[in-house]
Protein backbone atom coordinates (compact mmCIF):
# COMPACT_ATOMS: atom_id res chain seq x y z
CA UNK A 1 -10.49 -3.60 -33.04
CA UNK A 2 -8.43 -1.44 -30.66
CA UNK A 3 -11.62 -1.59 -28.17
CA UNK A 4 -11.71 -4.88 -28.75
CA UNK A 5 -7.41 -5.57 -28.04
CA UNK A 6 -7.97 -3.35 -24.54
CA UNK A 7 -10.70 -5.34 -23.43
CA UNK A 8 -8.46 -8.39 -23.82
CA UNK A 9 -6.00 -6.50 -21.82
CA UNK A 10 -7.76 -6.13 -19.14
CA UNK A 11 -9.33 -9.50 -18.67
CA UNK A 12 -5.63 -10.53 -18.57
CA UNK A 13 -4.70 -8.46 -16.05
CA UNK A 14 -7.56 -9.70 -14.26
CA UNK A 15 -7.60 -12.94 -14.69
CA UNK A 16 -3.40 -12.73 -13.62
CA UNK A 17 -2.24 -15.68 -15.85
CA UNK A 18 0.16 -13.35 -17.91
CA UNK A 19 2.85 -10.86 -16.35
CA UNK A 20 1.26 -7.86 -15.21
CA UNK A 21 3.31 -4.80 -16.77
CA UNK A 22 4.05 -6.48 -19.76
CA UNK A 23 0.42 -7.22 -20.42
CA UNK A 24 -0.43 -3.61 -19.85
CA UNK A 25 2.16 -2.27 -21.97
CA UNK A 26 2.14 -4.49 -24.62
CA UNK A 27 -1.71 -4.84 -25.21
CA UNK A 28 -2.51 -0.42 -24.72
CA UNK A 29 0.43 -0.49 -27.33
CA UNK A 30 -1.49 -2.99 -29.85
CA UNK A 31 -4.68 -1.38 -29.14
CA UNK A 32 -3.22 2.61 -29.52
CA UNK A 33 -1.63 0.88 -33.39
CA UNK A 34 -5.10 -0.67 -34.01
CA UNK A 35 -6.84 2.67 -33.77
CA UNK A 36 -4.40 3.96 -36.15
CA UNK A 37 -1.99 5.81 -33.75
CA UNK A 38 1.42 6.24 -35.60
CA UNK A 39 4.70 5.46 -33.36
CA UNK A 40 5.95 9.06 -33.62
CA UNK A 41 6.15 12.12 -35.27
CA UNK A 42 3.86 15.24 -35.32
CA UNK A 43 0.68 14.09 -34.98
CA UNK A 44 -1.47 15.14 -32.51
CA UNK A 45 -1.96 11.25 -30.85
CA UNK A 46 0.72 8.97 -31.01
CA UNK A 47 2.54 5.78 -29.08
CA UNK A 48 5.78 8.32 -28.44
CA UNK A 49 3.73 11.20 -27.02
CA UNK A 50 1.23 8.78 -25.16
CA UNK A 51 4.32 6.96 -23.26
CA UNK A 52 6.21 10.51 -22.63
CA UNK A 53 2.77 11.49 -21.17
CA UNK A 54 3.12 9.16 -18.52
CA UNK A 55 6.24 10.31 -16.43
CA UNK A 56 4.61 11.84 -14.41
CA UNK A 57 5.44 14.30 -11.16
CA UNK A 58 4.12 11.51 -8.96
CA UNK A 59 7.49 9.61 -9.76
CA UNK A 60 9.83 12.36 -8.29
CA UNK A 61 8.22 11.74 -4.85
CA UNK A 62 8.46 8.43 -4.95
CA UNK A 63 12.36 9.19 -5.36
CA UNK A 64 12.67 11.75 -2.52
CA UNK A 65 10.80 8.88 -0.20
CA UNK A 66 13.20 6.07 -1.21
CA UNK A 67 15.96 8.61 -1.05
CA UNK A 68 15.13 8.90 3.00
CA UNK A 69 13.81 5.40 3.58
CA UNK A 70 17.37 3.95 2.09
CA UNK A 71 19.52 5.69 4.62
CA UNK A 72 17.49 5.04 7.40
CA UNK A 73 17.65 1.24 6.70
CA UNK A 74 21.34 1.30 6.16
CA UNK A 75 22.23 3.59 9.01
CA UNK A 76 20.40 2.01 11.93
CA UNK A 77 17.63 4.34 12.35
CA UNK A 78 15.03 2.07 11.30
CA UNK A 79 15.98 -0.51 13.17
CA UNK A 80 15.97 1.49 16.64
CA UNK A 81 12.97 2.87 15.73
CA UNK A 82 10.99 -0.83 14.90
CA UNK A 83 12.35 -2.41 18.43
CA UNK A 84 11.25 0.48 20.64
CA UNK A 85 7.94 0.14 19.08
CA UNK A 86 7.57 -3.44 19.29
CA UNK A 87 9.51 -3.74 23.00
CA UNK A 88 7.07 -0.56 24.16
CA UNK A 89 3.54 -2.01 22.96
CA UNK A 90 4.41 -5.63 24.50
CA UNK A 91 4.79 -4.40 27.62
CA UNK A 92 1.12 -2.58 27.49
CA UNK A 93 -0.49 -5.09 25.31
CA UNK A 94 1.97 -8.24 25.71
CA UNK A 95 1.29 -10.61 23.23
CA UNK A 96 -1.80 -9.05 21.08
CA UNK A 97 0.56 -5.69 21.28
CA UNK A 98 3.54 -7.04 19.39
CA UNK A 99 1.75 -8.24 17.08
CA UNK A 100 -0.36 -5.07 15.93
CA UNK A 101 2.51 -3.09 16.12
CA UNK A 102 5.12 -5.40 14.30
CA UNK A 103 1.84 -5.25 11.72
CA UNK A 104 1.71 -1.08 11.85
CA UNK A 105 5.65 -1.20 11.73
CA UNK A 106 5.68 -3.66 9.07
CA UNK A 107 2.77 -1.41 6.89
CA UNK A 108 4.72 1.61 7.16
CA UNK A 109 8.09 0.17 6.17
CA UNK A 110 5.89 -0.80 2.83
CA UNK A 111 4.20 2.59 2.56
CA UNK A 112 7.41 4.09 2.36
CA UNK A 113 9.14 1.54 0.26
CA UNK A 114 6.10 0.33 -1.82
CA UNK A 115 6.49 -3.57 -1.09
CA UNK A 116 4.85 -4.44 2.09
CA UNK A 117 6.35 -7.46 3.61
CA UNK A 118 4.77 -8.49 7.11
CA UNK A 119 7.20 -11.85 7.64
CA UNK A 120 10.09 -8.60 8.19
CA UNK A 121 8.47 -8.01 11.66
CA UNK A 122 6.32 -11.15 12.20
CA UNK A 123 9.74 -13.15 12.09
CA UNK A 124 10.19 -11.56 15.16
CA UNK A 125 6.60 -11.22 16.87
CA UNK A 126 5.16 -14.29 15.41
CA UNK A 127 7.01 -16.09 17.97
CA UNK A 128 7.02 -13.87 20.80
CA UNK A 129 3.35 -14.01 20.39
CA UNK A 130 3.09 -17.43 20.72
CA UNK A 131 5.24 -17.39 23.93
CA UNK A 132 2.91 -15.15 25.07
CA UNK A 133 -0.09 -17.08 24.84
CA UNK A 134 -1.58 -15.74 21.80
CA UNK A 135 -3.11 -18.56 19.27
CA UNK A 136 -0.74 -18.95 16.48
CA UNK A 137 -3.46 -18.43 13.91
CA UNK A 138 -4.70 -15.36 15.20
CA UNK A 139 -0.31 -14.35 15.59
CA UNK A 140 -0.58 -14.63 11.84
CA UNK A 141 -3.28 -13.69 10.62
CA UNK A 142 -2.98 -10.22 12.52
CA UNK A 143 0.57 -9.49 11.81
CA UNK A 144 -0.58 -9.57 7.96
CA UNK A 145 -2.91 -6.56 7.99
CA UNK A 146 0.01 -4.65 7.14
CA UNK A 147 -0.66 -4.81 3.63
CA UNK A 148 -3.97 -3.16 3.78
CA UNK A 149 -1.93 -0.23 5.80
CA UNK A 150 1.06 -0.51 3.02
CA UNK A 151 -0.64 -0.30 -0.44
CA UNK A 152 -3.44 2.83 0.96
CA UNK A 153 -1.18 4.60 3.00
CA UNK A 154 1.39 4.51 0.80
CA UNK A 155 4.05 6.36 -1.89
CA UNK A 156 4.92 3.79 -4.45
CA UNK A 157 2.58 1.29 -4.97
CA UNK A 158 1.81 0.73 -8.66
CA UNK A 159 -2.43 1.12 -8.05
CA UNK A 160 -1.63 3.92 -5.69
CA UNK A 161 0.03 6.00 -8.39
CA UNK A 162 -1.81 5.25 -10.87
CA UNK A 163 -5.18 6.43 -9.26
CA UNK A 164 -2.90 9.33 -7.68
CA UNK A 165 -1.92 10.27 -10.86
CA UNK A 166 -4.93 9.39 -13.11
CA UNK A 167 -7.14 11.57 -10.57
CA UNK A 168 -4.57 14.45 -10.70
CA UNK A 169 -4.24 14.81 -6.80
CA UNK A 170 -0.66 14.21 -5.68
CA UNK A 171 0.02 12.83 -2.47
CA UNK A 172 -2.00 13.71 1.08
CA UNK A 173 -4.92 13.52 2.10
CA UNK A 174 -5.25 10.24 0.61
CA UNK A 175 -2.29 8.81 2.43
CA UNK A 176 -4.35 9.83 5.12
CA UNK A 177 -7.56 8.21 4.72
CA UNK A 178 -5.55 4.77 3.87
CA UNK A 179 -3.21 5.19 7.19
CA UNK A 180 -6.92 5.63 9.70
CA UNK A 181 -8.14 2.62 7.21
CA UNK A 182 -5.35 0.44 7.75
CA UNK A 183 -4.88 1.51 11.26
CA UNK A 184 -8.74 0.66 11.69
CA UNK A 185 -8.28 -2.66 10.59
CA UNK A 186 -5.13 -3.58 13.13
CA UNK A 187 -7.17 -2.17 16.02
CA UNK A 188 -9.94 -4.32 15.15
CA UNK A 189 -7.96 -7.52 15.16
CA UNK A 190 -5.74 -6.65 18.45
CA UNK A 191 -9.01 -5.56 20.53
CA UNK A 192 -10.48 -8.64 19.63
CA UNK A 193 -7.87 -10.84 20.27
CA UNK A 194 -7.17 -9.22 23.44
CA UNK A 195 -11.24 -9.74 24.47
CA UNK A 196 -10.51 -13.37 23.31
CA UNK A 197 -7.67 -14.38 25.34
CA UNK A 198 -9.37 -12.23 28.67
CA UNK A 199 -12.48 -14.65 28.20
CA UNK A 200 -10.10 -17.45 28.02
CA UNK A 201 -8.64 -16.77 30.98
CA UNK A 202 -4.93 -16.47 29.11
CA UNK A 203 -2.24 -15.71 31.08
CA UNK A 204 1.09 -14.93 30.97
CA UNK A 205 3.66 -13.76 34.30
CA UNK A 206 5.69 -10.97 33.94
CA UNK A 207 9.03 -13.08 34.22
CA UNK A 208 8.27 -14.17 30.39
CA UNK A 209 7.40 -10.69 29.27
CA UNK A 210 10.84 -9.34 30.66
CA UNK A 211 12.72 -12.21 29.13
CA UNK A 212 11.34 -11.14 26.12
CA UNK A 213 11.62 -7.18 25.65
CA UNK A 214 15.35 -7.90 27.00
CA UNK A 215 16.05 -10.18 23.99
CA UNK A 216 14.48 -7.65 22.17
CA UNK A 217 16.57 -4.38 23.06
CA UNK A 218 19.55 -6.24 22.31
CA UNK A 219 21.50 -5.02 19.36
CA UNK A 220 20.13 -1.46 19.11
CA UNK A 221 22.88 1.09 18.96
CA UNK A 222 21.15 4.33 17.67
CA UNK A 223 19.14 5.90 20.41
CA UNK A 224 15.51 6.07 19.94
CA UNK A 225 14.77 9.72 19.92
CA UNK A 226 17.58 10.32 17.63
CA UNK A 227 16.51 7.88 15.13
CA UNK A 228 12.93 9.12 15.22
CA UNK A 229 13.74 12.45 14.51
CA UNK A 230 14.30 12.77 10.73
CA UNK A 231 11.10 10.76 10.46
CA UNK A 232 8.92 13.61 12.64
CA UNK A 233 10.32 15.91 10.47
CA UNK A 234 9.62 14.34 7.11
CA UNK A 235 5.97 14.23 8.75
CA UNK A 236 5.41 17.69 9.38
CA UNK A 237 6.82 18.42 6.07
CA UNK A 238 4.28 15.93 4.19
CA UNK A 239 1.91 17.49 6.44
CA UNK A 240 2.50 20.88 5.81
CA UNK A 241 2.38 20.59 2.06
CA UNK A 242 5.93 21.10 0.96
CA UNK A 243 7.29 19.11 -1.93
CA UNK A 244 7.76 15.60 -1.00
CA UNK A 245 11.03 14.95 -2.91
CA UNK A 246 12.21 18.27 -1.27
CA UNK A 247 11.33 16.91 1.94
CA UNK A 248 12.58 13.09 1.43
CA UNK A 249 16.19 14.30 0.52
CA UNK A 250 16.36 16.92 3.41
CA UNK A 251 15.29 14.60 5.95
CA UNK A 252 17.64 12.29 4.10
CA UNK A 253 20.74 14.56 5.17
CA UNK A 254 19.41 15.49 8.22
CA UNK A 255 19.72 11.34 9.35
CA UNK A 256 22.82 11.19 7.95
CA UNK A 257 24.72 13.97 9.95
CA UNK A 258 22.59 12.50 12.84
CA UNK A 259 24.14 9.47 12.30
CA UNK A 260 27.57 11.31 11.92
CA UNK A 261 27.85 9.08 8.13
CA UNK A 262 30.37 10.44 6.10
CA UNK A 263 28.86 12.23 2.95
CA UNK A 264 30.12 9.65 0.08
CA UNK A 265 29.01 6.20 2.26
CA UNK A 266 25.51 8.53 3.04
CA UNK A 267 25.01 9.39 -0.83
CA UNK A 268 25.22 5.11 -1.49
CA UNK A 269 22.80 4.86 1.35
CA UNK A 270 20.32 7.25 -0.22
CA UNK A 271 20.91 5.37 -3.61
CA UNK A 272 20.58 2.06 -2.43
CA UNK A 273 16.69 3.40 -1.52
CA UNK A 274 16.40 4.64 -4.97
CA UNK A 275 17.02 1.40 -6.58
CA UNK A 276 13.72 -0.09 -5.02
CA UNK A 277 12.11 2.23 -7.43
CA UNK A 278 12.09 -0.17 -10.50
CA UNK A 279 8.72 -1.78 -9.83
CA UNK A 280 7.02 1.27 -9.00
CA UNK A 281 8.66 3.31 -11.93
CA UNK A 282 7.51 0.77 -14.67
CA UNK A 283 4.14 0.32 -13.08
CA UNK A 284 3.51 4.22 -13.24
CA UNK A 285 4.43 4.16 -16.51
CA UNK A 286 2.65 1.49 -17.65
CA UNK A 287 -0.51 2.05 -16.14
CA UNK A 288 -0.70 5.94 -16.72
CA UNK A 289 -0.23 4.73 -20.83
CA UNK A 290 -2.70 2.19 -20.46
CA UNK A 291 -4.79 4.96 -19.13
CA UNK A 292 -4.24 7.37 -22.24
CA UNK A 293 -4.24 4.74 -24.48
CA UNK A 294 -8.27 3.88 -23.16
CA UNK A 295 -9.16 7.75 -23.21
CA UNK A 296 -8.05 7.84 -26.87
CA UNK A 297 -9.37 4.96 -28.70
CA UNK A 298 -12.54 5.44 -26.87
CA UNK A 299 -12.63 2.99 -24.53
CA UNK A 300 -13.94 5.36 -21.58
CA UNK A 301 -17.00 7.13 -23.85
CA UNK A 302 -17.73 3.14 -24.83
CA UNK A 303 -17.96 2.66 -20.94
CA UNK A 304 -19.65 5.62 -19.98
CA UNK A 305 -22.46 4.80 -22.60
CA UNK A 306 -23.25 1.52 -21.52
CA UNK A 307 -22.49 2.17 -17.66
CA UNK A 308 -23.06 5.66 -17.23
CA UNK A 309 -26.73 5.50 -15.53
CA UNK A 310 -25.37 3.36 -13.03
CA UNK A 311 -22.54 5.73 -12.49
CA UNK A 312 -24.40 9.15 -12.37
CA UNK A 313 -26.61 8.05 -9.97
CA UNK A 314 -23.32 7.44 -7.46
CA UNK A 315 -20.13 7.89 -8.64
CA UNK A 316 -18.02 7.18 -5.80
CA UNK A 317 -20.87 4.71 -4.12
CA UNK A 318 -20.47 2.75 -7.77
CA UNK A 319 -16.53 3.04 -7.78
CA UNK A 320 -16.07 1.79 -4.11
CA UNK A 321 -18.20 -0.92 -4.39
CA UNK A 322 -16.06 -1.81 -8.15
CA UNK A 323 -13.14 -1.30 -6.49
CA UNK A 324 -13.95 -3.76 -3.57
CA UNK A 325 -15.31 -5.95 -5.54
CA UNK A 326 -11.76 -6.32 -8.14
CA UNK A 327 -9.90 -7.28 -4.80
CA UNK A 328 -11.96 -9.78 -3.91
CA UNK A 329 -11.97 -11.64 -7.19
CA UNK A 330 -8.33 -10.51 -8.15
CA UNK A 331 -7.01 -10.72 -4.64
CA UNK A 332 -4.39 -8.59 -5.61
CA UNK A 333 -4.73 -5.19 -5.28
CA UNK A 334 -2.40 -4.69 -8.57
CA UNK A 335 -4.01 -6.31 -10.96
CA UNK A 336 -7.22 -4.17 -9.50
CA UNK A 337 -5.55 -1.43 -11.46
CA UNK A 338 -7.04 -2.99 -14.64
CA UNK A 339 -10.71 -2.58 -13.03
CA UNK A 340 -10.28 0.57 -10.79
CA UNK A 341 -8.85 3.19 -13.29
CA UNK A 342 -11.34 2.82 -16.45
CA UNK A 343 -13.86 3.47 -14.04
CA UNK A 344 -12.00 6.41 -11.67
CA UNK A 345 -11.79 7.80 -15.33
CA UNK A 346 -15.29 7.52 -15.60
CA UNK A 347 -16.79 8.94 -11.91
CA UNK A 348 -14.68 11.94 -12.71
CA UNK A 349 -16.49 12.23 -15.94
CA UNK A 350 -19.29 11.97 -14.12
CA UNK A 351 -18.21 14.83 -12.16
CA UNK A 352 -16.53 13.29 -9.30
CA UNK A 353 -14.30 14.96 -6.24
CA UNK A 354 -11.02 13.67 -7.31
CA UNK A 355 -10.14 12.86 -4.05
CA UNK A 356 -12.78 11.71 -2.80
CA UNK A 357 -12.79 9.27 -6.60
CA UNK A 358 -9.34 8.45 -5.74
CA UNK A 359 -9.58 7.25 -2.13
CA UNK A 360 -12.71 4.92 -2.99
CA UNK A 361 -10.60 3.51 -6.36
CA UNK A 362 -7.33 2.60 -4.19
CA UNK A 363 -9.13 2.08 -1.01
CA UNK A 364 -11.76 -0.96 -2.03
CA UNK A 365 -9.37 -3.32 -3.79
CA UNK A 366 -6.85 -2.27 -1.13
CA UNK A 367 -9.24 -3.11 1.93
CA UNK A 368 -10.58 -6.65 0.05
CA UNK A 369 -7.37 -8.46 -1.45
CA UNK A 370 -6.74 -10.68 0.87
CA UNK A 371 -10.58 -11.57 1.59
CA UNK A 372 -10.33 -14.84 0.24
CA UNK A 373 -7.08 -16.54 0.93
CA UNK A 374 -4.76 -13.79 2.63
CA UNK A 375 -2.77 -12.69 -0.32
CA UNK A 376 -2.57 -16.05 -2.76
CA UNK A 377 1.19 -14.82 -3.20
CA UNK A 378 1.90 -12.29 -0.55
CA UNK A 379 1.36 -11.54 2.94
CA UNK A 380 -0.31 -13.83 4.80
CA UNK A 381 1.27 -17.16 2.99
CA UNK A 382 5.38 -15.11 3.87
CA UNK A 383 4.02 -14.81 7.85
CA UNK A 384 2.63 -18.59 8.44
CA UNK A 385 6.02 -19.96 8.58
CA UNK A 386 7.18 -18.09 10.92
CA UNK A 387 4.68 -18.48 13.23
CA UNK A 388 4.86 -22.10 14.93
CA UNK A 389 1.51 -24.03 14.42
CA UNK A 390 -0.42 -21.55 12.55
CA UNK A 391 -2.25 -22.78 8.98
CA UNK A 392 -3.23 -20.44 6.15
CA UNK A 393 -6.89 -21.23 6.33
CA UNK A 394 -7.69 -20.73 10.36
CA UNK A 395 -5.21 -17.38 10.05
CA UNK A 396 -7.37 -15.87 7.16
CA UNK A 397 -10.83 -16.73 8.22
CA UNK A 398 -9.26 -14.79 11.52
CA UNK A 399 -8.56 -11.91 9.25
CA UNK A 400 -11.79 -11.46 7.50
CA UNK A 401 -13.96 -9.51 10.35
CA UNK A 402 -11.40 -6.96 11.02
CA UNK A 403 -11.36 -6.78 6.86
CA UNK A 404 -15.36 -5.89 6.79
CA UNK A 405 -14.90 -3.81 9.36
CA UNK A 406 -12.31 -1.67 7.47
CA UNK A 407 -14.52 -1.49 4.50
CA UNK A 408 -17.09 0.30 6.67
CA UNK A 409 -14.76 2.90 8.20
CA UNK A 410 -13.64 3.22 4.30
CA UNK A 411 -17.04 3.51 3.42
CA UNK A 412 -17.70 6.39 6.36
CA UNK A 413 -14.86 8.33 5.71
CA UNK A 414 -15.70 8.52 1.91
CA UNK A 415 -19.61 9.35 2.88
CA UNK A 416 -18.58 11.98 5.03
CA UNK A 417 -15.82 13.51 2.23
CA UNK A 418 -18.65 12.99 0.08
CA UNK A 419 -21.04 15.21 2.13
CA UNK A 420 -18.69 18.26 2.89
């Protein structure tokens, strides 16, 4: 019966008709009761020690990250930082450049905050794009790769942690392999596009190019280098290994005395990050019990019986190829979760490298979501009205190339971590 509650669970996770997180928490809480799991006490297994089980560290960096990413939003930084970006790459790639970088800009604003939002730069470059010859369509559909670059590059999104943490990894290297996957996919799309409009014989004088950085670098009151500063340093520190909380709330301070904010009005700022931690928090949660609750009633061994040939022969091969395929049919790299953990869990039964497990789980579904439609409620449907004359449809089939294309550089970079 509790095999029977989880497998329900999942399919309604899947299938996305009922709320996510409730589903999860509600139906690994039936299923842990089913298999006879009291509610508390001092038994070895139970609901209280299954949910405690699942803070785990992973949430404390998500904290530190907010804690940085809120003050920069709030003092300026951020803003400095996303219009010499976008002003810089349109005058060396004009209308295609805009675009890729409002994308990039728009990814790493979701890495860092764990909801990726491309219409927060496209509002801008959508337009300016258009002005600058670039097919509306094409405007759109490559200012919403910045999902891919969000969810696998990123700190706080709910399928991120919970492959993070079910894989026992923390945070790195597989940041890294979803920012050169995500930064794959942009590429592809703005070389293209620039090919495209050079065949087409598009072109645009410089007069209209001006016009356009001008109205750009108006409003920006925080020099550039300042403002980038605090985030070089919290990059070296991720880089170097120290303690990402550690490094979010340093780097945290360090923008506010930058920014010469008074301590009390900086401390808000910081807060005011921390607050976007809700989703992410409950997700974690959530998932990670979901995940204890399927070790413990068996579900995995069940799995691993019936699957496990398939598995042993590739692990990761057979989890990529899961993973990609939950995306696709899901389109939502969330509800993935319900696919791409009961199987991480088995591949590193199997005897898996956990990172190497972990970047193929959160990497497929992450690469494939928005095969199909764009993002059914995200991403590419928030950008198309913003961009003058572009349609859902023409935008995504625009998309879908540069989304293959990804998948193989996933698939490379996992063959070669596989291999050494």
């Amino acid at each position: 019966m509790a095999i029977v509650l989880m497998v329900l669970t999942l399919i309604l996770m899947v299938v996305g008709k009922t709320p996510l997180y409730l589903t999860a928490i509600i139906g690994s809480a039936l299923a842990a009761l089913a298999a006879g799991f009291p509610i508390s006490g001092k038994s070895e297994v139970s609901l209280a020690k299954l949910i405690n089980g699942s803070l785990n560290p992973v949430i404390a960096d998500m904290a530190g990250v907010l804690f940085f990413i809120g003050i920069m939003e709030k003092s300026g930084f951020l803003k400095s930082i996303i219009k010499t970006v976008m002003t810089a790459s349109m005058k060396v790639g004009k209308g295609p450049g805009i675009v890729a970088a409002g994308s990039l800009v728009a990814g790493i604003i979701g890495a860092l905050t764990g909801f990726t939002q491309p219409a927060v730069t496209a509002v801008v470059t959508g337009p300016a794009a258009v002005k600058l010859g670039v097919n509306p369509n094409k405007a759109a559909g490559l200012a919403a790769h910045a999902g891919h670059f969000g969810n696998f590059a990123g700190f706080t999104h709910p399928t991120q942690v919970a492959v993070v943490a079910t894989a026992a990894i923390g945070f790195g290297w597989i940041n890294v392999v979803g920012a050169i996957t995500g930064i794959s996919i942009i590429l592809f799309s703005y070389f293209r596009l620039q090919y495209e409009m050079k065949k087409e014989g598009i072109q645009v004088s410089q007069a209209v190019v001006d016009q356009l950085v001008n109205e750009m670098e108006t409003g920006t009151s925080v020099p550039f280098g300042r403002a980038i500063f605090p985030f070089l340093v919290f990059c070296a520190g991720f880089i170097l290994g120290y303690p990402i909380f550690l490094i979010g709330v340093l780097c945290a301070v360090l923008t506010a005395v930058l920014g010469r904010v008074n301590a009390r009005k900086a401390e808000a700022f910081m807060l005011g990050g921390v607050e976007k931690i809700a989703i992410p928090l409950i997700a974690t949660i959530g998932f990670l019990f979901m995940s204890s609750v399927m070790n413990h009633i068996g579900f995995i061994s069940l799995l691993s019986d019936h699957l496990g040939p398939m598995v042993s022969v590739h692990p990761i091969l057979t989890l990529l190829i899961v993973s990609g395929i939950a995306g696709f049919f899901t389109q939502s790299n969330a509800a993935s979760v319900a696919v791409d953990v009961p199987f991480l869990q088995m591949s590193l039964a199997a005897g898996a490298d956990p990172l190497t497990a972990a970047c193929a789980a959160a990497g497929g579904s992450a690469v494939t979501q928005y095969f199909l439609t764009g993002g059914p409620v995200a991403a590419l449907s928030t950008v198309i009205p913003f961009v003058p004359g572009s349609t859902l449809q023409k935008a995504n089939q625009f998309q879908r190339p540069a989304m293959i294309f990804g998948f193989v550089v996933l698939s490379v970079i996992i063959a070669l971590m596989s291999v050494f």
